[in-house]
C-alpha atoms as a PDB file:
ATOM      1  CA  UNK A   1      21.909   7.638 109.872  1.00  0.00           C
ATOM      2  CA  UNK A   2      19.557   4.243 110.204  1.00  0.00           C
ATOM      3  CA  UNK A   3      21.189   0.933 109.744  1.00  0.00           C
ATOM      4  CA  UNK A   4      19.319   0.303 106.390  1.00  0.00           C
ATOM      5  CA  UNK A   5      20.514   3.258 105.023  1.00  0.00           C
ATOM      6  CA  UNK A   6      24.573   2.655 105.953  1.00  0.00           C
ATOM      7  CA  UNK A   7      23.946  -0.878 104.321  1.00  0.00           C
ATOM      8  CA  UNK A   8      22.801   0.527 101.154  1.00  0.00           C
ATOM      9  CA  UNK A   9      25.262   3.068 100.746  1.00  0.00           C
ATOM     10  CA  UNK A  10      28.390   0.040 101.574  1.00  0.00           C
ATOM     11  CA  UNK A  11      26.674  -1.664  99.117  1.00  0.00           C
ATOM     12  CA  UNK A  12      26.669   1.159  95.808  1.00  0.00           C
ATOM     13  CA  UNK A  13      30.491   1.640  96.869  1.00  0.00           C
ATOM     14  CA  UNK A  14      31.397  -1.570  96.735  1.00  0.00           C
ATOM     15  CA  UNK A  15      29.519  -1.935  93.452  1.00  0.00           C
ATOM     16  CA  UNK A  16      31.027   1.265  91.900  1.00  0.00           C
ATOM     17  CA  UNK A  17      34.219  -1.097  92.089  1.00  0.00           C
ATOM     18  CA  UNK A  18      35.639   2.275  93.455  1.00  0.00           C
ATOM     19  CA  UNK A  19      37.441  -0.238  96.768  1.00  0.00           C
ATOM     20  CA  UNK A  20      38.675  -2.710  94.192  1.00  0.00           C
ATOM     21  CA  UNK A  21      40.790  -0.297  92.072  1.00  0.00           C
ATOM     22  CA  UNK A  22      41.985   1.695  95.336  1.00  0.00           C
ATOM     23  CA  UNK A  23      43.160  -2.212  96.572  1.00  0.00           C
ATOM     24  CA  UNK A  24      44.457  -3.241  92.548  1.00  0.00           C
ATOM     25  CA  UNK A  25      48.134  -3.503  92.360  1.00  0.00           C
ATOM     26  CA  UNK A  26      49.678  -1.193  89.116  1.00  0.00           C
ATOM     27  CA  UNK A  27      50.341  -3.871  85.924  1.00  0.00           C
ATOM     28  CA  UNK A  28      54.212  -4.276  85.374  1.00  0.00           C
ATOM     29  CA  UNK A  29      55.335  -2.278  82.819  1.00  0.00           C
ATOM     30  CA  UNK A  30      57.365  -4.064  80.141  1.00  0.00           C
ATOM     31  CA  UNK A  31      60.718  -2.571  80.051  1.00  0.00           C
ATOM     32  CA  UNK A  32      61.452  -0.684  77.017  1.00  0.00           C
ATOM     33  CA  UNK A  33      64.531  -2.056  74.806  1.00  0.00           C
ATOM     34  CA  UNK A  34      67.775   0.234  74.608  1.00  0.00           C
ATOM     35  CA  UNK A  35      68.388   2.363  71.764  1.00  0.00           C
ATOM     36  CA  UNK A  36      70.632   5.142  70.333  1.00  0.00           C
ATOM     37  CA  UNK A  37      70.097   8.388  68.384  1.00  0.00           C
ATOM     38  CA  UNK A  38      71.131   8.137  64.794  1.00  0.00           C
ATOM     39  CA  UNK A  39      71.761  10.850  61.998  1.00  0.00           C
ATOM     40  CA  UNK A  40      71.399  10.600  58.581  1.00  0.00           C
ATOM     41  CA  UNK A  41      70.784  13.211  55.485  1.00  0.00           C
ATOM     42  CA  UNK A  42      69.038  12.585  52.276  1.00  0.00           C
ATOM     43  CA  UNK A  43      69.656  14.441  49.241  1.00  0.00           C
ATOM     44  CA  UNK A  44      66.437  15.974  47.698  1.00  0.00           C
ATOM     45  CA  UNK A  45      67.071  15.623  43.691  1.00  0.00           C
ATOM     46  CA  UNK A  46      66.681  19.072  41.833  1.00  0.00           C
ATOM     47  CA  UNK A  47      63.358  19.965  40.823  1.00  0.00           C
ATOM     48  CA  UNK A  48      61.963  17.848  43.009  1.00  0.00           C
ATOM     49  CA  UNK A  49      58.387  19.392  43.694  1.00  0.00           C
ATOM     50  CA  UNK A  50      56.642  18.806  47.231  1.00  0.00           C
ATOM     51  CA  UNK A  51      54.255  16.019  46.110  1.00  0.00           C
ATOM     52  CA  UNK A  52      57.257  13.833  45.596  1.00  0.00           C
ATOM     53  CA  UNK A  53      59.297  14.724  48.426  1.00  0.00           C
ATOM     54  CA  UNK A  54      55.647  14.137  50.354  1.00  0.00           C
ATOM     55  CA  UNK A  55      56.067  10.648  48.444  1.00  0.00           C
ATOM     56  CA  UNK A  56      59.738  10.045  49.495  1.00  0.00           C
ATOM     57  CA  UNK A  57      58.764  11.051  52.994  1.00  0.00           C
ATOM     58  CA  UNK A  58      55.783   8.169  53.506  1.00  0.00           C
ATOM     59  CA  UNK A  59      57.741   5.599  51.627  1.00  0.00           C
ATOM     60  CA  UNK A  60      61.075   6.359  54.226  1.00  0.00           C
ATOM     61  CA  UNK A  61      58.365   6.291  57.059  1.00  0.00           C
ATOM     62  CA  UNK A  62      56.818   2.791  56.095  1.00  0.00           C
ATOM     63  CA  UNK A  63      60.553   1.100  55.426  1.00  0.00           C
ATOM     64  CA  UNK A  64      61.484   2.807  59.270  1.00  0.00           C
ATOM     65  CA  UNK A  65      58.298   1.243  60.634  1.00  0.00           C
ATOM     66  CA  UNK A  66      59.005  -2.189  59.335  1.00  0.00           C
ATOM     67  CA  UNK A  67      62.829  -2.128  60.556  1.00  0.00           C
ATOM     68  CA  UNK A  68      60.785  -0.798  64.012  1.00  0.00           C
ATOM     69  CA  UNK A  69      61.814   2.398  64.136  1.00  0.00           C
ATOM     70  CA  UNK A  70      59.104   4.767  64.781  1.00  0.00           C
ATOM     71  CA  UNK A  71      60.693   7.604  66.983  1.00  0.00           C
ATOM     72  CA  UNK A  72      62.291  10.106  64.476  1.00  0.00           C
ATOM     73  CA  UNK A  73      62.001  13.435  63.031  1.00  0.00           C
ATOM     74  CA  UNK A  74      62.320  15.053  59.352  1.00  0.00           C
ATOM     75  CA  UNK A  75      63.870  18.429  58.723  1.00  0.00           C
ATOM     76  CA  UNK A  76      63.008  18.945  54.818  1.00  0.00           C
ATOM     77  CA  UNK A  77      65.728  21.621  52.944  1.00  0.00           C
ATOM     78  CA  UNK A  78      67.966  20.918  49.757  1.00  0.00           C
ATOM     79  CA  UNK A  79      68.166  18.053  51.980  1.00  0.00           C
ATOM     80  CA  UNK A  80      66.171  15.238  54.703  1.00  0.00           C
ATOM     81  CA  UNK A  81      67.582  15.371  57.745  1.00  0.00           C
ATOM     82  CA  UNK A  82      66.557  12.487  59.643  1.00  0.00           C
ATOM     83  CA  UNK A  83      67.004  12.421  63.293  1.00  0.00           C
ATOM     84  CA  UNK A  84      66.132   8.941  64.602  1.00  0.00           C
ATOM     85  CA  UNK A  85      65.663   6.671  67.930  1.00  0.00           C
ATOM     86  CA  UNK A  86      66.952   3.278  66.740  1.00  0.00           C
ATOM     87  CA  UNK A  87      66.488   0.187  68.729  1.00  0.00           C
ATOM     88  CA  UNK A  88      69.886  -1.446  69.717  1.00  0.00           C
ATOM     89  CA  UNK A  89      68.863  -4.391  67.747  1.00  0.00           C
ATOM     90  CA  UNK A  90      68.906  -2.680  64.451  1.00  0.00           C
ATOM     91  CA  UNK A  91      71.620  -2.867  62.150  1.00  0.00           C
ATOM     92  CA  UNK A  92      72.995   0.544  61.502  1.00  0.00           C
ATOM     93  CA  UNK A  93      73.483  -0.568  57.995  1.00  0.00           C
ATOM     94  CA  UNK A  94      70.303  -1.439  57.346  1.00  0.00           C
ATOM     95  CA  UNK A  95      69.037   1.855  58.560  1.00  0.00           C
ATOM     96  CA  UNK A  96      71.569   3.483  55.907  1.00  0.00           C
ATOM     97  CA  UNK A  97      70.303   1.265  53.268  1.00  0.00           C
ATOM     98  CA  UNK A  98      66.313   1.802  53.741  1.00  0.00           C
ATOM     99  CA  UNK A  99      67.261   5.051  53.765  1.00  0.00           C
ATOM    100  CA  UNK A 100      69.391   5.494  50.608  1.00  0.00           C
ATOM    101  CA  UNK A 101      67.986   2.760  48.588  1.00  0.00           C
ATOM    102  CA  UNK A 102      65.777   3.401  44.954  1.00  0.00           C
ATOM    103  CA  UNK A 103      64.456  -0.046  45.729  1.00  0.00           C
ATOM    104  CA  UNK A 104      63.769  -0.828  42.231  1.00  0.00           C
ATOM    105  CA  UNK A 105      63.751  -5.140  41.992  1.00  0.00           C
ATOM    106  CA  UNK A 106      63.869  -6.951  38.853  1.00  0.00           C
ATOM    107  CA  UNK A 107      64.500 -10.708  37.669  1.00  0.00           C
ATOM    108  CA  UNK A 108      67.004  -9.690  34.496  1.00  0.00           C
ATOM    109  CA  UNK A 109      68.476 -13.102  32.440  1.00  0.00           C
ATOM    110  CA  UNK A 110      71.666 -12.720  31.925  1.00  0.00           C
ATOM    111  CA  UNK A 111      73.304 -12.745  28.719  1.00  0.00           C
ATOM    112  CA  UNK A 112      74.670 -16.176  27.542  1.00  0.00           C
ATOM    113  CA  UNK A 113      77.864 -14.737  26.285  1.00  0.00           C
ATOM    114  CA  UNK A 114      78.835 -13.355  29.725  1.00  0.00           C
ATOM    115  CA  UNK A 115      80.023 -15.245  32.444  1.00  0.00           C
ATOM    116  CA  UNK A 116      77.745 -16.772  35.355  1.00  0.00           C
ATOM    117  CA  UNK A 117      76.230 -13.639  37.241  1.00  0.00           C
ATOM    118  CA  UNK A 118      77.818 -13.365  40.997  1.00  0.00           C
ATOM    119  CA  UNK A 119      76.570 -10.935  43.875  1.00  0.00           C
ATOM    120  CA  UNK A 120      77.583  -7.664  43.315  1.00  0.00           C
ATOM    121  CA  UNK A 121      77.851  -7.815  39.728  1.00  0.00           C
ATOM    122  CA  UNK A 122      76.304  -4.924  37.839  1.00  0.00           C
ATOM    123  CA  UNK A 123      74.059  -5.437  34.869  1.00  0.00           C
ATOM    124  CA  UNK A 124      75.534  -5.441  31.929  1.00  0.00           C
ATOM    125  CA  UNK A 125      74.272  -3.233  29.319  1.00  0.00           C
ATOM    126  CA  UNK A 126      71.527  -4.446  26.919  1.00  0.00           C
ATOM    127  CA  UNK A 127      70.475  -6.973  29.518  1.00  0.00           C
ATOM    128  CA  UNK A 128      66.452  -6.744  29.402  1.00  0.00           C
ATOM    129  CA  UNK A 129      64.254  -7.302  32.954  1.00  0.00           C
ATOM    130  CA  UNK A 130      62.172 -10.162  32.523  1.00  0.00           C
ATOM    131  CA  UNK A 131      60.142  -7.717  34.500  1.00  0.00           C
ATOM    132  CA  UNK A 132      59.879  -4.850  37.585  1.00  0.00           C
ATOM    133  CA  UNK A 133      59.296  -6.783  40.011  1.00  0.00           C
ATOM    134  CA  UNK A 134      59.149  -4.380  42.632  1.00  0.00           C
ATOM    135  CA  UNK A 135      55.477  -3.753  41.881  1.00  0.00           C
ATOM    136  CA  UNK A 136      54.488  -6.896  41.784  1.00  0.00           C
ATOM    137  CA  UNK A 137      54.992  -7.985  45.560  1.00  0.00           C
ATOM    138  CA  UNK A 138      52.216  -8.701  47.721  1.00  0.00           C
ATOM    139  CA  UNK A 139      53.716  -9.302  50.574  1.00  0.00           C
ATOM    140  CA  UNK A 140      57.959  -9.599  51.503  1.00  0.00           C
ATOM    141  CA  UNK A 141      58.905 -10.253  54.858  1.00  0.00           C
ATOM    142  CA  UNK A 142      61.740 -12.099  56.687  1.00  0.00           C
ATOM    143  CA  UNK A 143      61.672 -15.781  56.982  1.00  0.00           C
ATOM    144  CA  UNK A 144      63.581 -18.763  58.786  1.00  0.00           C
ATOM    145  CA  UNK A 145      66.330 -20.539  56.254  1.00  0.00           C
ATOM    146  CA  UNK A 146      66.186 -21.037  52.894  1.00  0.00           C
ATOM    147  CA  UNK A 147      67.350 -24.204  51.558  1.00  0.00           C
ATOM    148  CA  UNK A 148      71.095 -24.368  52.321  1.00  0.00           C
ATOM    149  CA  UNK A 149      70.053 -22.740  55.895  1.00  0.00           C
ATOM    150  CA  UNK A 150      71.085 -19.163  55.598  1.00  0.00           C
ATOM    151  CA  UNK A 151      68.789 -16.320  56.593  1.00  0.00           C
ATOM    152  CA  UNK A 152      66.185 -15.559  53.620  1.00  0.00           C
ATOM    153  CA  UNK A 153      63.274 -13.638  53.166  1.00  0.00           C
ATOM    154  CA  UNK A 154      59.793 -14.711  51.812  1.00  0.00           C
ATOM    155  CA  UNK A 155      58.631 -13.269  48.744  1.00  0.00           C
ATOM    156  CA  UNK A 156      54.826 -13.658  47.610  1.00  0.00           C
ATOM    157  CA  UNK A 157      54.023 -12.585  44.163  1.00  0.00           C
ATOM    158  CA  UNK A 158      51.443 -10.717  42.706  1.00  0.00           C
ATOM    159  CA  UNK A 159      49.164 -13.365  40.258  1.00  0.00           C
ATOM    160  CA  UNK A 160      50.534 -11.740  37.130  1.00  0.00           C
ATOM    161  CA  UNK A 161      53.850 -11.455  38.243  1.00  0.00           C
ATOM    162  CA  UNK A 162      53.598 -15.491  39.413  1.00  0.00           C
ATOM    163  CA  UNK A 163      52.165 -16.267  36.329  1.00  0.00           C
ATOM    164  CA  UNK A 164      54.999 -14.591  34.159  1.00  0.00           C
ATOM    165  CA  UNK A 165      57.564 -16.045  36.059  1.00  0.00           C
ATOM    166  CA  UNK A 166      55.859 -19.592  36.055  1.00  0.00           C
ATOM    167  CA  UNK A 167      56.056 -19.216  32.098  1.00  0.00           C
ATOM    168  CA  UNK A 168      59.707 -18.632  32.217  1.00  0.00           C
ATOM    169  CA  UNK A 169      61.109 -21.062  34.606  1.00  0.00           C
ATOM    170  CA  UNK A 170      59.163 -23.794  32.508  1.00  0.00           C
ATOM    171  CA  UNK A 171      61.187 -22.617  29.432  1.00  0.00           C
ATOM    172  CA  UNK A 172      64.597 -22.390  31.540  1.00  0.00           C
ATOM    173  CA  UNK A 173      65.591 -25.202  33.996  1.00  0.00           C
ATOM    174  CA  UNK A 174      68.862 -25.541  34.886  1.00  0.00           C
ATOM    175  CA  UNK A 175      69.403 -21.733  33.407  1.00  0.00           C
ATOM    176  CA  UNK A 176      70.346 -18.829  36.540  1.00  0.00           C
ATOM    177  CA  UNK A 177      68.185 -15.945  36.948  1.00  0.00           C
ATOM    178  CA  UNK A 178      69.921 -13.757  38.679  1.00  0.00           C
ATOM    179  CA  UNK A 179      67.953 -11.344  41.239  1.00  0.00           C
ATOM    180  CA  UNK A 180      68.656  -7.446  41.102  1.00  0.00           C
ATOM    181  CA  UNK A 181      68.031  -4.967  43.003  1.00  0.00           C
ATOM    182  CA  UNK A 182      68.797  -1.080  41.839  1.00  0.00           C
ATOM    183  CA  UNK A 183      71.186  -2.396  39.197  1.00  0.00           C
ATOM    184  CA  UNK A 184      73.250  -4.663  41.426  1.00  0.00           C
ATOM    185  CA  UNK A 185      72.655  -8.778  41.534  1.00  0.00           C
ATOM    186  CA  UNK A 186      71.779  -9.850  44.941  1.00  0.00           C
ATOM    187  CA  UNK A 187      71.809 -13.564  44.056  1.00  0.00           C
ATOM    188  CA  UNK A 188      71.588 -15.432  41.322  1.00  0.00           C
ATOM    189  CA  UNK A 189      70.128 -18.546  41.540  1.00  0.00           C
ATOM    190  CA  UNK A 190      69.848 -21.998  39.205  1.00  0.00           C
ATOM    191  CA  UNK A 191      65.928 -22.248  37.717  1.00  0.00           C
ATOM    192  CA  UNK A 192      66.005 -26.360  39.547  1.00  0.00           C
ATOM    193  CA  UNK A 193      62.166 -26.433  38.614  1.00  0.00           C
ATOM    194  CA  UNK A 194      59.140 -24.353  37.267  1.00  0.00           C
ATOM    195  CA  UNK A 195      58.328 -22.097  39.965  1.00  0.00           C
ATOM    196  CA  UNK A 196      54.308 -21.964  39.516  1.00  0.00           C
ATOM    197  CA  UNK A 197      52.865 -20.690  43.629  1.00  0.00           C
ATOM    198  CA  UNK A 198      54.584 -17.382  43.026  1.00  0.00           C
ATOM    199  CA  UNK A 199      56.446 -18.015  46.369  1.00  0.00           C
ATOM    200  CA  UNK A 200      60.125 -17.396  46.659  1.00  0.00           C
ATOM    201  CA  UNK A 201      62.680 -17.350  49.366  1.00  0.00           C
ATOM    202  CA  UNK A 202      65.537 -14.848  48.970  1.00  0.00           C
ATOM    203  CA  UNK A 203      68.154 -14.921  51.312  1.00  0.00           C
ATOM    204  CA  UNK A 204      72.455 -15.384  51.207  1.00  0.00           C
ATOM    205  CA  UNK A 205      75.267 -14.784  53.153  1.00  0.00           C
ATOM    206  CA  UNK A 206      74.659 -12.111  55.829  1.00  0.00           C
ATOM    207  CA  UNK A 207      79.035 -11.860  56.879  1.00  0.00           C
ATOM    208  CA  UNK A 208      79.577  -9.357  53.790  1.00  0.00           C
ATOM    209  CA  UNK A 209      79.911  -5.726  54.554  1.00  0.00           C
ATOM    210  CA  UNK A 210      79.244  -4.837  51.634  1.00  0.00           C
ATOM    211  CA  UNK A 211      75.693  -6.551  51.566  1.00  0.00           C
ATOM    212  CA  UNK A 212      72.372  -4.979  51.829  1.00  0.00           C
ATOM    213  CA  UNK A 213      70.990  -6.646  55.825  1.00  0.00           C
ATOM    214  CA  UNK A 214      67.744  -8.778  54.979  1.00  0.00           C
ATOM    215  CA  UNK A 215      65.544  -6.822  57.598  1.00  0.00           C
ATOM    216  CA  UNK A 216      66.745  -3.623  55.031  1.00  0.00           C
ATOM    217  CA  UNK A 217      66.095  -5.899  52.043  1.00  0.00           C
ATOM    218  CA  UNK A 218      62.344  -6.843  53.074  1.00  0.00           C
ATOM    219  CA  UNK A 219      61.669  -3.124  54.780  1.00  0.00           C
ATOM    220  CA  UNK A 220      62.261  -1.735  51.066  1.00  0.00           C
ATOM    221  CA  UNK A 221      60.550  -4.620  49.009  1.00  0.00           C
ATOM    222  CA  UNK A 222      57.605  -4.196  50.948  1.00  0.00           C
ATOM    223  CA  UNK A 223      57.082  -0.648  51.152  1.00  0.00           C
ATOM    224  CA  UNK A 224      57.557   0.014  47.575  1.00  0.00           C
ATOM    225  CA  UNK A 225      60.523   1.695  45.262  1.00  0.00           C
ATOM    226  CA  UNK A 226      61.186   5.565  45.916  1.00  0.00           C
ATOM    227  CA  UNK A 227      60.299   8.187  43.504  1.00  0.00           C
ATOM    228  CA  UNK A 228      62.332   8.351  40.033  1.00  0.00           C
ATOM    229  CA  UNK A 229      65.665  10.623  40.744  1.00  0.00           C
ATOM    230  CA  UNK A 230      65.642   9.452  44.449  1.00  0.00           C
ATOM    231  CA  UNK A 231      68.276   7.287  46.714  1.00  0.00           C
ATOM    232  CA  UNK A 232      71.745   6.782  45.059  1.00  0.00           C
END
C-alpha cells in the first residue's frame, strides 16, 4: 500500500469519529432513588361499564404520575388491583388518598346559623356550593408557604371560575369560605379582601394523620375528579 493511500485512509477513520468514541469515557449514570413495592385495591362500583373503569384507570394514572410514581401495574376484576413501585420519598398516605379519593372540590358558604366551619367538618345539609370547583382549575400544583408559612399549594382558576369568585368575595369580607373537598372542609379561611387574579394558595397543617398530604391534594386537583360512584 503507497504512502498516499495509508494517509487517506487514517484520515476517513479519524473523521468517522470511530477512535474518539472507542477513547470516550461512559457518562455517569445518575443513581436511581430507593423505593418499595406497594399494594392497594380499588373497588369497581356495580354496573360500572368499561368506558368508565377505562376513565377511572387514566385519571389514577395521571394523579400516580404527578405524585412520581410511574412503575405499576393494574389487574381489573370486581376490583383494581394496583401493584406499585413507590419512591421512598412518597408518603404512603398520599398514595392511599390519590387512590381512593372522588376528588370533587367546591367553595360551599356556610350557613350563618352554624358555628364557624373547622377542618374536618362535614357539610351540613342544605349548604349550597358556591360552585364545583374541581372543573374549574387550570393548573394546581405545590407551592412554598402560604402566608402564616405552612406548606400550601397554588391554585390558578379557570376565568369563569375567577370571575365568580371575584363577585363573591367583594360581597363577603371578613365572612369564611370554607374549602371542601368530597364533602369534608379542608380549610376554611376569612374572605380579608376581594380575591379578583383567580390565584389562591391552599395549604394547613401537614402533623394531622388524619389529613389528606398536599402532594395527594394537588395530584387529585389537577388531574380531575373520578367518575360518579367512584373512590369512597
Amino acid at each position: 500500500m503507497s504512502m498516499r493511500r495509508s494517509l487517506l485512509l487514517v484520515a476517513a477513520f479519524a473523521a468517522s469519529g470511530t477512535a474518539c468514541q472507542a477513547l470516550a469515557l461512559p457518562t455517569p449514570q445518575p443513581t436511581p432513588p430507593p423505593t418499595h413495592t406497594m399494594s392497594a385495591v380499588v373497588q369497581v362500583p356495580v354496573g360500572a361499564d368499561k368506558a368508565h373503569v377505562d376513565t377511572a384507570e387514566a385519571v389514577f394514572a395521571r394523579r400516580l404520575k404527578t405524585l412520581g410514581i410511574t412503575n405499576f401495574t393494574v389487574a381489573v376484576g370486581p376490583t383494581m388491583q394496583f401493584s406499585l413501585v413507590v419512591p421512598d420519598s412518597v408518603d404512603s398516605r398520599a398514595v392511599e388518598a390519590v387512590l381512593h379519593a372522588p376528588g370533587v372540590l367546591a367553595w360551599v358558604p356556610w350557613p350563618n346559623e352554624l358555628s364557624d366551619a373547622m377542618p374536618g367538618d362535614r357539610v351540613p345539609p342544605g349548604a349550597t356550593p358556591l360552585f364545583d370547583l374541581t372543573t374549574q382549575i387550570a393548573f394546581a400544583g405545590p407551592s412554598t408557604v402560604d402566608g402564616s408559612g405552612q406548606p400550601a399549594i397554588e391554585i390558578r382558576l379557570a376565568p369563569q371560575a375567577s370571575k365568580a369568585l371575584a363577585a363573591y368575595t367583594s360581597k363577603h369580607v371578613g365572612d369564611t369560605l370554607p374549602v371542601v373537598l368530597d364533602g369534608v372542609v379542608l380549610t376554611a379561611p376569612t374572605i380579608q379582601s376581594p380575591i379578583t387574579n383567580g390565584h389562591l394558595l391552599l395549604g394547613g397543617p401537614q402533623d394531622d394523620a388524619d389529613t389528606t398530604p398536599l402532594a395527594a391534594l394537588a395530584a387529585i386537583l389537577d388531574s380531575g375528579p373520578l367518575p360518579a360512584g367512584w373512590g369512597r
